[in-house]
PDB file of N, CA and C in Angstrom:
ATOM      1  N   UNK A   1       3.430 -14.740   9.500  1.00  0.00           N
ATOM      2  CA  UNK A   1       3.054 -14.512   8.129  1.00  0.00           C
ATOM      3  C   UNK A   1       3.191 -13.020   7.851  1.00  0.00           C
ATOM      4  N   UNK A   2       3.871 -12.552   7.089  1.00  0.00           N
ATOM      5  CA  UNK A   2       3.899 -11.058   6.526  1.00  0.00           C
ATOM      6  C   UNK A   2       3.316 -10.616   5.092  1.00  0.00           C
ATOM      7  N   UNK A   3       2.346 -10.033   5.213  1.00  0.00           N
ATOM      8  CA  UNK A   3       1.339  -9.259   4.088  1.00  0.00           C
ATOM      9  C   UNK A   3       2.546  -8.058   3.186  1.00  0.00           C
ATOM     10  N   UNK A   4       3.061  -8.145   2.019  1.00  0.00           N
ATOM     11  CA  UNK A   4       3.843  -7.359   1.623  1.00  0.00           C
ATOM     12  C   UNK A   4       3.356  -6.850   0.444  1.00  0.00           C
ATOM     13  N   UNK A   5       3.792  -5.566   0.164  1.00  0.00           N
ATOM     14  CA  UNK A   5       3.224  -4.625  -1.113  1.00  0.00           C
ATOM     15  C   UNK A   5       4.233  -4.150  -1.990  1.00  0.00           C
ATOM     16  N   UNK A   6       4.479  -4.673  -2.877  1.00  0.00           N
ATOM     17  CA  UNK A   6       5.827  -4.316  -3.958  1.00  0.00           C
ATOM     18  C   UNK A   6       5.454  -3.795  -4.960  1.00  0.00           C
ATOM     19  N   UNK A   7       6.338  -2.083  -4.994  1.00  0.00           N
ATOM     20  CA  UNK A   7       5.774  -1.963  -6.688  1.00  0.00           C
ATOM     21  C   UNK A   7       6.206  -2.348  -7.741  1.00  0.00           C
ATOM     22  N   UNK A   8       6.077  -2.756  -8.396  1.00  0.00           N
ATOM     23  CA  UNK A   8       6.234  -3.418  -9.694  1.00  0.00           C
ATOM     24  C   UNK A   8       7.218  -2.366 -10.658  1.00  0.00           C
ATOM     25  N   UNK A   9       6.538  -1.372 -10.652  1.00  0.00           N
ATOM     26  CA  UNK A   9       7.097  -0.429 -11.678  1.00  0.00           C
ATOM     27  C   UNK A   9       8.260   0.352 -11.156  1.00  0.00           C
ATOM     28  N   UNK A  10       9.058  -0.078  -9.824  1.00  0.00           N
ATOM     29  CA  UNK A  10      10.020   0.006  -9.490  1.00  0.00           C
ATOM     30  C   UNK A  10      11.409  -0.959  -9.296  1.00  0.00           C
ATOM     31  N   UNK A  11      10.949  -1.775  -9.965  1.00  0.00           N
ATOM     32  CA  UNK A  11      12.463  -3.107 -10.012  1.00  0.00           C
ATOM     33  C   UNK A  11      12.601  -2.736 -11.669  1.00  0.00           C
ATOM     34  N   UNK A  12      13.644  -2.511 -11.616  1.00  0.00           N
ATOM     35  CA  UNK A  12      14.914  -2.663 -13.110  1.00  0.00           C
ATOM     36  C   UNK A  12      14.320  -3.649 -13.908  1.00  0.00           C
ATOM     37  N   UNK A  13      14.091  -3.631 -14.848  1.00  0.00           N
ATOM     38  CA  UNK A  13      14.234  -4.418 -15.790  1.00  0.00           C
ATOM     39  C   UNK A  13      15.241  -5.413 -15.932  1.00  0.00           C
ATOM     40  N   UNK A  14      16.480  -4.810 -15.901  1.00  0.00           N
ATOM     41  CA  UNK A  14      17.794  -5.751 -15.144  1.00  0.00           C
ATOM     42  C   UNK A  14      17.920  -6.349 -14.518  1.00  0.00           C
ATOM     43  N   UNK A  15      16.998  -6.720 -13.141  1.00  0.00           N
ATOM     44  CA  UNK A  15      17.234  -7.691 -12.019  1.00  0.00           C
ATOM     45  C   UNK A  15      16.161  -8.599 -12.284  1.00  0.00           C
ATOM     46  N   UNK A  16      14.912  -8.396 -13.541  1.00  0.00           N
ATOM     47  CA  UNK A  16      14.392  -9.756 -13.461  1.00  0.00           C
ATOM     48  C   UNK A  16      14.818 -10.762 -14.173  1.00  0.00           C
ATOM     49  N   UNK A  17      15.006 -12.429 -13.975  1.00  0.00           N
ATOM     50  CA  UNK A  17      15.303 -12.957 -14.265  1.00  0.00           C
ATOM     51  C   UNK A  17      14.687 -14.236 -15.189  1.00  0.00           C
ATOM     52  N   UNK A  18      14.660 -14.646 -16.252  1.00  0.00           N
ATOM     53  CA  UNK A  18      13.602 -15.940 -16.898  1.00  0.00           C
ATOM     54  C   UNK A  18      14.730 -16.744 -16.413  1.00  0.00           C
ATOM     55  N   UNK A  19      13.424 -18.243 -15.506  1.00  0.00           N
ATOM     56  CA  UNK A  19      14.394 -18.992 -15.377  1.00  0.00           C
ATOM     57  C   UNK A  19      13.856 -20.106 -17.136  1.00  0.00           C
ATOM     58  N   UNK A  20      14.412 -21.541 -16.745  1.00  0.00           N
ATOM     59  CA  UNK A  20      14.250 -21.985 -17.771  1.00  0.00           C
ATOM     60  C   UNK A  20      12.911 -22.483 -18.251  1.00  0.00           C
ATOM     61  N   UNK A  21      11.978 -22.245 -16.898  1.00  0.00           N
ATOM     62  CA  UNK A  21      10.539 -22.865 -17.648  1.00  0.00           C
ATOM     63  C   UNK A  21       9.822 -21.604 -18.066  1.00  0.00           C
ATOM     64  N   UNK A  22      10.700 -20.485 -18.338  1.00  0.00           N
ATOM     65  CA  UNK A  22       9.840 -19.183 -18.915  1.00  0.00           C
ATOM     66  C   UNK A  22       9.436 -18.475 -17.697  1.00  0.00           C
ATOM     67  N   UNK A  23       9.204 -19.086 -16.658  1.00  0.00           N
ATOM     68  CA  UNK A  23       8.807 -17.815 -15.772  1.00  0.00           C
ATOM     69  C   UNK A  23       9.827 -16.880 -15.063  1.00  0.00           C
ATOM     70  N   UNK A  24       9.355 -15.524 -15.161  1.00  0.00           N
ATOM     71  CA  UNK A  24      10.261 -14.568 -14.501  1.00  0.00           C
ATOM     72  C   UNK A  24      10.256 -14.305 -12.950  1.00  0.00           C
ATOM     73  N   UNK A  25      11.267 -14.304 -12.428  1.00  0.00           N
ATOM     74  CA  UNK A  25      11.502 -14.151 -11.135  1.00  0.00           C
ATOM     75  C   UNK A  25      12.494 -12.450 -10.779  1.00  0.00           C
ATOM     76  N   UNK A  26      12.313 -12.478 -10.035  1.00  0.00           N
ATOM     77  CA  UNK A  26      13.316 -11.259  -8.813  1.00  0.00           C
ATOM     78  C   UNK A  26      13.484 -11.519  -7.657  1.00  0.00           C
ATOM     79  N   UNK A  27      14.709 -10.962  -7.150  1.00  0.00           N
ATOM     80  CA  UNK A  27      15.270 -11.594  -5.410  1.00  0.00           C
ATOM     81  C   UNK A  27      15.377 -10.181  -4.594  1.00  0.00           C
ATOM     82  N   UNK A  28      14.504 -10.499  -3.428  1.00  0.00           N
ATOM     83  CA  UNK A  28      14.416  -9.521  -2.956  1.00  0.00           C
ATOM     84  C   UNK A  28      14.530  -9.811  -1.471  1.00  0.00           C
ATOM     85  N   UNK A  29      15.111  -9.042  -0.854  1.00  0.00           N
ATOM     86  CA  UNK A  29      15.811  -8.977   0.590  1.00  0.00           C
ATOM     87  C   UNK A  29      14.205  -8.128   1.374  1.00  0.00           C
ATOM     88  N   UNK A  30      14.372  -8.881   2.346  1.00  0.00           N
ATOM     89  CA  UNK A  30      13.148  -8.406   3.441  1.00  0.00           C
ATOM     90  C   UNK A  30      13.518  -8.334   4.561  1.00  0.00           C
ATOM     91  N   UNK A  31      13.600  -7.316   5.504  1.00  0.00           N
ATOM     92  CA  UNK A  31      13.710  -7.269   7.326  1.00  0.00           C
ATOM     93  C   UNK A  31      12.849  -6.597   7.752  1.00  0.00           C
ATOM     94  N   UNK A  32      13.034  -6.834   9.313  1.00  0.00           N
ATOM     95  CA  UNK A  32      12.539  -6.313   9.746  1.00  0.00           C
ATOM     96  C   UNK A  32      12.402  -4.572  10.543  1.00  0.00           C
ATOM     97  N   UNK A  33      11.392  -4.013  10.596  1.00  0.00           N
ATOM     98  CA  UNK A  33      12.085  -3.014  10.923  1.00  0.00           C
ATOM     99  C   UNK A  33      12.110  -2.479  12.440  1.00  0.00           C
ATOM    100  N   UNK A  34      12.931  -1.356  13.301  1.00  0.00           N
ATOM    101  CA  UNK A  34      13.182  -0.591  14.284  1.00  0.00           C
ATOM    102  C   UNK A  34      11.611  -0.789  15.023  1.00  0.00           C
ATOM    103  N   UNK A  35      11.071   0.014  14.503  1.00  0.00           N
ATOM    104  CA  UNK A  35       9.774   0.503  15.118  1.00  0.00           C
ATOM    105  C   UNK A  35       9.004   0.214  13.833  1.00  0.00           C
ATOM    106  N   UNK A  36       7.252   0.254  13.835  1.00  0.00           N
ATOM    107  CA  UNK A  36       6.201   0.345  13.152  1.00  0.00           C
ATOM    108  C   UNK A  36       6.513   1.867  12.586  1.00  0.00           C
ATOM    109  N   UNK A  37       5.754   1.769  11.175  1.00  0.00           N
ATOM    110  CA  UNK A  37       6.195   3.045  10.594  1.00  0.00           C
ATOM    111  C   UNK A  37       4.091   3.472  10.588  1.00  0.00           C
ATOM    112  N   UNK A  38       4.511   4.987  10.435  1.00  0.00           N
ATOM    113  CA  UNK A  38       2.971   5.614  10.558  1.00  0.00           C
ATOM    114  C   UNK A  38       2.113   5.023  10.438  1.00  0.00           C
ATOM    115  N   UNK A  39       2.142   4.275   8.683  1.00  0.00           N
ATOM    116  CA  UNK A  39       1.481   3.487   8.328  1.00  0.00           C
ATOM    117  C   UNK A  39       1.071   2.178   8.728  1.00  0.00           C
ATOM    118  N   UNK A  40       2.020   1.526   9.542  1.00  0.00           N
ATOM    119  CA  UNK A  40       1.525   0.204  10.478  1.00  0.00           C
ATOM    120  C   UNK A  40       2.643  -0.721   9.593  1.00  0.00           C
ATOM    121  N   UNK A  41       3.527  -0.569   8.904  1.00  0.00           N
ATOM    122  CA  UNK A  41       4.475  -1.339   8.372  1.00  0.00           C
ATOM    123  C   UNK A  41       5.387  -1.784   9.192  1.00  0.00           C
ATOM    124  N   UNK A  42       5.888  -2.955   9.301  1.00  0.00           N
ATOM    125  CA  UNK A  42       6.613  -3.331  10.188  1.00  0.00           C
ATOM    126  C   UNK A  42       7.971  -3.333   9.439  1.00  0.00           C
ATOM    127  N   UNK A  43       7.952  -4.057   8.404  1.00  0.00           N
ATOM    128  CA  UNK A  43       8.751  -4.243   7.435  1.00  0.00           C
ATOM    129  C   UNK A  43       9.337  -3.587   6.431  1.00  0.00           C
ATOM    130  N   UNK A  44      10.500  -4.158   5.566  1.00  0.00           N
ATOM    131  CA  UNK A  44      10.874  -3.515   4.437  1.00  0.00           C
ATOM    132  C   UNK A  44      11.360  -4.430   3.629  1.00  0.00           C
ATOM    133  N   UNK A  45      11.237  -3.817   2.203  1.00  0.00           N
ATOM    134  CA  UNK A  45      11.631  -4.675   1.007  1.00  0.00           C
ATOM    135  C   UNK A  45      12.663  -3.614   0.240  1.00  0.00           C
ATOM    136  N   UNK A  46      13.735  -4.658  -0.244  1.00  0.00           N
ATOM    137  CA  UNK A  46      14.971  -3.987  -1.499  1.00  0.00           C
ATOM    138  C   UNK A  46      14.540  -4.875  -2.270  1.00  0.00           C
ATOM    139  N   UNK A  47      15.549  -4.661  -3.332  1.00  0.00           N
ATOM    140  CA  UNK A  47      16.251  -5.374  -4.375  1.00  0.00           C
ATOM    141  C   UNK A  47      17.242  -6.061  -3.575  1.00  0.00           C
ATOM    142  N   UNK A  48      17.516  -7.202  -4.179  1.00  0.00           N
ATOM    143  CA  UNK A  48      18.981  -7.867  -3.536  1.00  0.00           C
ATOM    144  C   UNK A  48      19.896  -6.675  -4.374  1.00  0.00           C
ATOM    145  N   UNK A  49      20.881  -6.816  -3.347  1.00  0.00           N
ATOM    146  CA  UNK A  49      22.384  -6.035  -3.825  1.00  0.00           C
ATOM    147  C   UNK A  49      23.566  -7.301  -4.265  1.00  0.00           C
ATOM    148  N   UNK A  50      23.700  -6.777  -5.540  1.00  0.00           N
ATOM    149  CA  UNK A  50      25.016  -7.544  -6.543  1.00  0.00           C
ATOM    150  C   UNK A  50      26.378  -7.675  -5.723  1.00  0.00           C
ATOM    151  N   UNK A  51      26.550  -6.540  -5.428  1.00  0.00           N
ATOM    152  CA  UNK A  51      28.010  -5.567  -4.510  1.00  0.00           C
ATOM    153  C   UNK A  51      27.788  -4.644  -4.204  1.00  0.00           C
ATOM    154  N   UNK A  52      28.721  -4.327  -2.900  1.00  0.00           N
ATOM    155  CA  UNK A  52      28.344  -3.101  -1.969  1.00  0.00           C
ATOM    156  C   UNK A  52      27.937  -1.881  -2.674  1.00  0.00           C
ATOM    157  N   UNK A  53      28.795  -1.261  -3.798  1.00  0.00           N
ATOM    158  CA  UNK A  53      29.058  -0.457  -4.670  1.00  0.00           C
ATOM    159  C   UNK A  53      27.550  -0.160  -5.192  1.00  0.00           C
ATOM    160  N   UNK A  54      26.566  -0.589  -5.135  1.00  0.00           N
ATOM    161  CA  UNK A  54      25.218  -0.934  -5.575  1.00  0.00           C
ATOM    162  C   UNK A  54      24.083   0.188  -4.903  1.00  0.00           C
ATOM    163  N   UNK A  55      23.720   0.768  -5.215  1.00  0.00           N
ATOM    164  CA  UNK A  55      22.871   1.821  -4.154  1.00  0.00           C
ATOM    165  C   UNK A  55      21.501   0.594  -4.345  1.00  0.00           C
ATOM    166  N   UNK A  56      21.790   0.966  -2.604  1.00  0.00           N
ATOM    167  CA  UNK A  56      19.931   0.365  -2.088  1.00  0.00           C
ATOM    168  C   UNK A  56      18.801   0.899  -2.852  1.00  0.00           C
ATOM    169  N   UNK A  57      17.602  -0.080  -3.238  1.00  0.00           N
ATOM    170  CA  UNK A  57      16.567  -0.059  -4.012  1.00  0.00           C
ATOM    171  C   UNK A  57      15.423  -0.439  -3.400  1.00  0.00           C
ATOM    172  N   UNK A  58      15.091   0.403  -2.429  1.00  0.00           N
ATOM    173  CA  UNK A  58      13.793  -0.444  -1.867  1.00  0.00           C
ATOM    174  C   UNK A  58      12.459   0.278  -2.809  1.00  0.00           C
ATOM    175  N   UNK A  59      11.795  -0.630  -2.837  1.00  0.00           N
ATOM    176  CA  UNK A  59      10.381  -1.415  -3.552  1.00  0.00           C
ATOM    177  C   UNK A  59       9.371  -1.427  -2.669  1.00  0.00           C
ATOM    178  N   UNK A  60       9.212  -1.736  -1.628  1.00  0.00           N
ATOM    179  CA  UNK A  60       8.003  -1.991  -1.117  1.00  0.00           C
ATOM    180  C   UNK A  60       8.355  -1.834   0.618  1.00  0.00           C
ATOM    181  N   UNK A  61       6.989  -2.337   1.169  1.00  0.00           N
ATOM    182  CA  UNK A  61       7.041  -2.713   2.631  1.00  0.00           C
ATOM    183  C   UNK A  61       6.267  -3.837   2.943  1.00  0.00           C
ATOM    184  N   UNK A  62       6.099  -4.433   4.243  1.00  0.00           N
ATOM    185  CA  UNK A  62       5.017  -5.059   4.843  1.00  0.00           C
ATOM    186  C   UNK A  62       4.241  -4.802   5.986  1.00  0.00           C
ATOM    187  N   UNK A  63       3.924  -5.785   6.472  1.00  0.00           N
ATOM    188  CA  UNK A  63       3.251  -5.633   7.823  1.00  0.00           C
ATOM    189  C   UNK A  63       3.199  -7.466   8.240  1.00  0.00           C
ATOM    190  N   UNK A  64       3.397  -7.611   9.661  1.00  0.00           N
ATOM    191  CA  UNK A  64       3.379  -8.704  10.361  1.00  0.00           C
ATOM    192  C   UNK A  64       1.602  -9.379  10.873  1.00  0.00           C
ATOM    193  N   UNK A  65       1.426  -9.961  10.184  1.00  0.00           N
ATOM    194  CA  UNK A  65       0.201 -10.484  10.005  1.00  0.00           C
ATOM    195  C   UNK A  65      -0.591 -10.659  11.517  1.00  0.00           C
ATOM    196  N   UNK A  66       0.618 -11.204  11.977  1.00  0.00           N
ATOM    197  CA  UNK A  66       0.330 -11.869  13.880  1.00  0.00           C
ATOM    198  C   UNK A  66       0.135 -11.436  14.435  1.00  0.00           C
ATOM    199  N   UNK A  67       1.125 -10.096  14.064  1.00  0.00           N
ATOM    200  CA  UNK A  67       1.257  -8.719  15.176  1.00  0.00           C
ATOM    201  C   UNK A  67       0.965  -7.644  14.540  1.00  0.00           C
ATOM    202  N   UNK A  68      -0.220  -7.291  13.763  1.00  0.00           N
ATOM    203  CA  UNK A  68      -0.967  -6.158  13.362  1.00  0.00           C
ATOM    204  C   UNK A  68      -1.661  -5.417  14.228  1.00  0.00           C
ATOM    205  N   UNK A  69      -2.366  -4.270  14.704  1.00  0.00           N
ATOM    206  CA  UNK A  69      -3.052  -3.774  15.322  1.00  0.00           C
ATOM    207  C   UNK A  69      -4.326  -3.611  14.479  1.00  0.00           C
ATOM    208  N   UNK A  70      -5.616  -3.883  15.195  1.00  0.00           N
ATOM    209  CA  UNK A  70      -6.553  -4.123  14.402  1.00  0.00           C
ATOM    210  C   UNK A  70      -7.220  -2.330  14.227  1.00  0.00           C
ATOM    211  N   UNK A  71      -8.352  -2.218  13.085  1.00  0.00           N
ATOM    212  CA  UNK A  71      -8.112  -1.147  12.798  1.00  0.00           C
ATOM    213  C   UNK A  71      -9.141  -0.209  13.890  1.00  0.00           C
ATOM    214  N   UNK A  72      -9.995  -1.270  14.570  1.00  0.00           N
ATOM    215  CA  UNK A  72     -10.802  -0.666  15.226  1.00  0.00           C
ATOM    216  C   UNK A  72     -10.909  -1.235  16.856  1.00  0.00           C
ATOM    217  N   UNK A  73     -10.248  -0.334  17.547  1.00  0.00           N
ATOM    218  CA  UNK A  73      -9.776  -0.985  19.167  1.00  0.00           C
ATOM    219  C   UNK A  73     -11.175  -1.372  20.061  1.00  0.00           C
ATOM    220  N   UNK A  74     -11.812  -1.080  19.282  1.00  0.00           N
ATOM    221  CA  UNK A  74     -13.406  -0.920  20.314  1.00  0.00           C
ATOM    222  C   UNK A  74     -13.738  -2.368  20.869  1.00  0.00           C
ATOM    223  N   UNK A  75     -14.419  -2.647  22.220  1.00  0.00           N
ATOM    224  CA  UNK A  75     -14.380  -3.673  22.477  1.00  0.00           C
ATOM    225  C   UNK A  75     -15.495  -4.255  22.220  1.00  0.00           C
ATOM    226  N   UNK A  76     -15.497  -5.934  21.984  1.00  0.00           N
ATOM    227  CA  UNK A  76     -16.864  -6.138  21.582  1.00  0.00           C
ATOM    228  C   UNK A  76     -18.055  -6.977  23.229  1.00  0.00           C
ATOM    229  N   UNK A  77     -18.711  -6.501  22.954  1.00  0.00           N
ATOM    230  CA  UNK A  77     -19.464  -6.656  24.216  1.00  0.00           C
ATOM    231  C   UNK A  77     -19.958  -8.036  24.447  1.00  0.00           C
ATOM    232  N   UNK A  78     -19.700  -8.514  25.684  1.00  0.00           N
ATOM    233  CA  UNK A  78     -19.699  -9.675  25.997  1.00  0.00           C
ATOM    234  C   UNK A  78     -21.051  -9.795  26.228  1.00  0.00           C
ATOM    235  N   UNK A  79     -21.445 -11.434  26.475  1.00  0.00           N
ATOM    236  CA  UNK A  79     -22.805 -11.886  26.739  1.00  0.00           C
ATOM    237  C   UNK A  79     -22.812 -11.851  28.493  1.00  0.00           C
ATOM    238  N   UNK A  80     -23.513 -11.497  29.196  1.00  0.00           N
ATOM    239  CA  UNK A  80     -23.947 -11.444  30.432  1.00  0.00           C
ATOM    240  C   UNK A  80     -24.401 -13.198  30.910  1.00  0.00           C
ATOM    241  N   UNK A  81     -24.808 -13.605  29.966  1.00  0.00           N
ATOM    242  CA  UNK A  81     -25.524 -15.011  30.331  1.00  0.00           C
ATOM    243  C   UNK A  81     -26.929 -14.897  30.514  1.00  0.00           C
ATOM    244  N   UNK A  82     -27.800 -13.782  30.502  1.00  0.00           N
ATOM    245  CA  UNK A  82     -28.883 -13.883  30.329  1.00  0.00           C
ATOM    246  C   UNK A  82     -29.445 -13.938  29.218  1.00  0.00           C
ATOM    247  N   UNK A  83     -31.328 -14.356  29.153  1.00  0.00           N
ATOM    248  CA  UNK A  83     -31.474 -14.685  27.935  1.00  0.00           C
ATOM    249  C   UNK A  83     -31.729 -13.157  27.356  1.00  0.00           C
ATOM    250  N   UNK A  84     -31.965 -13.301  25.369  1.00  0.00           N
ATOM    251  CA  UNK A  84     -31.924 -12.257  25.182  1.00  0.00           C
ATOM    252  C   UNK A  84     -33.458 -12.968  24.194  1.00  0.00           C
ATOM    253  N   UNK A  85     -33.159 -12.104  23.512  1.00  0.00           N
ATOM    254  CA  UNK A  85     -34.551 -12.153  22.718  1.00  0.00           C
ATOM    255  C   UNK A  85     -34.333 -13.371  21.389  1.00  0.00           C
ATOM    256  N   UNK A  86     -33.318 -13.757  21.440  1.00  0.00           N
ATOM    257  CA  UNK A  86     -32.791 -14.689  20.261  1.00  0.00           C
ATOM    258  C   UNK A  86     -34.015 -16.008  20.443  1.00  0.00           C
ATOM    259  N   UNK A  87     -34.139 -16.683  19.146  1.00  0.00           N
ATOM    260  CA  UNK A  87     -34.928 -18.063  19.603  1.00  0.00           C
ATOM    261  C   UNK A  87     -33.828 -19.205  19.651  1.00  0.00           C
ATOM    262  N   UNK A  88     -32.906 -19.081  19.848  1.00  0.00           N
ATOM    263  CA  UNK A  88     -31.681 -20.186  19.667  1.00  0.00           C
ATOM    264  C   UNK A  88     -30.639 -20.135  21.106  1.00  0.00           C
TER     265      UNK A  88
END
């Protein structure tokens, strides 16, 4: 599952599309990327490209849901098996 963040106020006006039940759509190309970027993004988002001739438009990024690093590595402390003060 990939968590993705697109800005809005960066796709053309030109590439969105009404289909026929009125709602607007855009096509957008997603991979993956090399390495994690600073930010923990794994991913990247364009615009689809028409023809080569087309300069790349990236919009956004993601991150890999599965394979996130959580934000806090600390470990959580296990139960020993003795009792504790709980009534349960």
């Amino acid at each position: 599952m990939l968590k993705l963040s697109i800005c809005l106020s960066d796709i053309p006006k030109e590439k969105i599309t009404t289909a026929k039940n009125g709602k607007k759509y855009v096509t957008l190309v997603v991979w993956e990327n090399r390495e994690q970027d600073k930010y923990g993004n794994t991913h990247s988002v364009q615009m689809n490209k028409e023809n080569k001739e087309e300069p790349t438009k990236y919009v956004g990024n993601g991150v890999d849901y599965d394979k996130r690093k959580p934000a806090d590595q600390t470990e959580t402390p296990q139960s020993s098996g003795e009792h504790d003060d709980l009534p349960f």
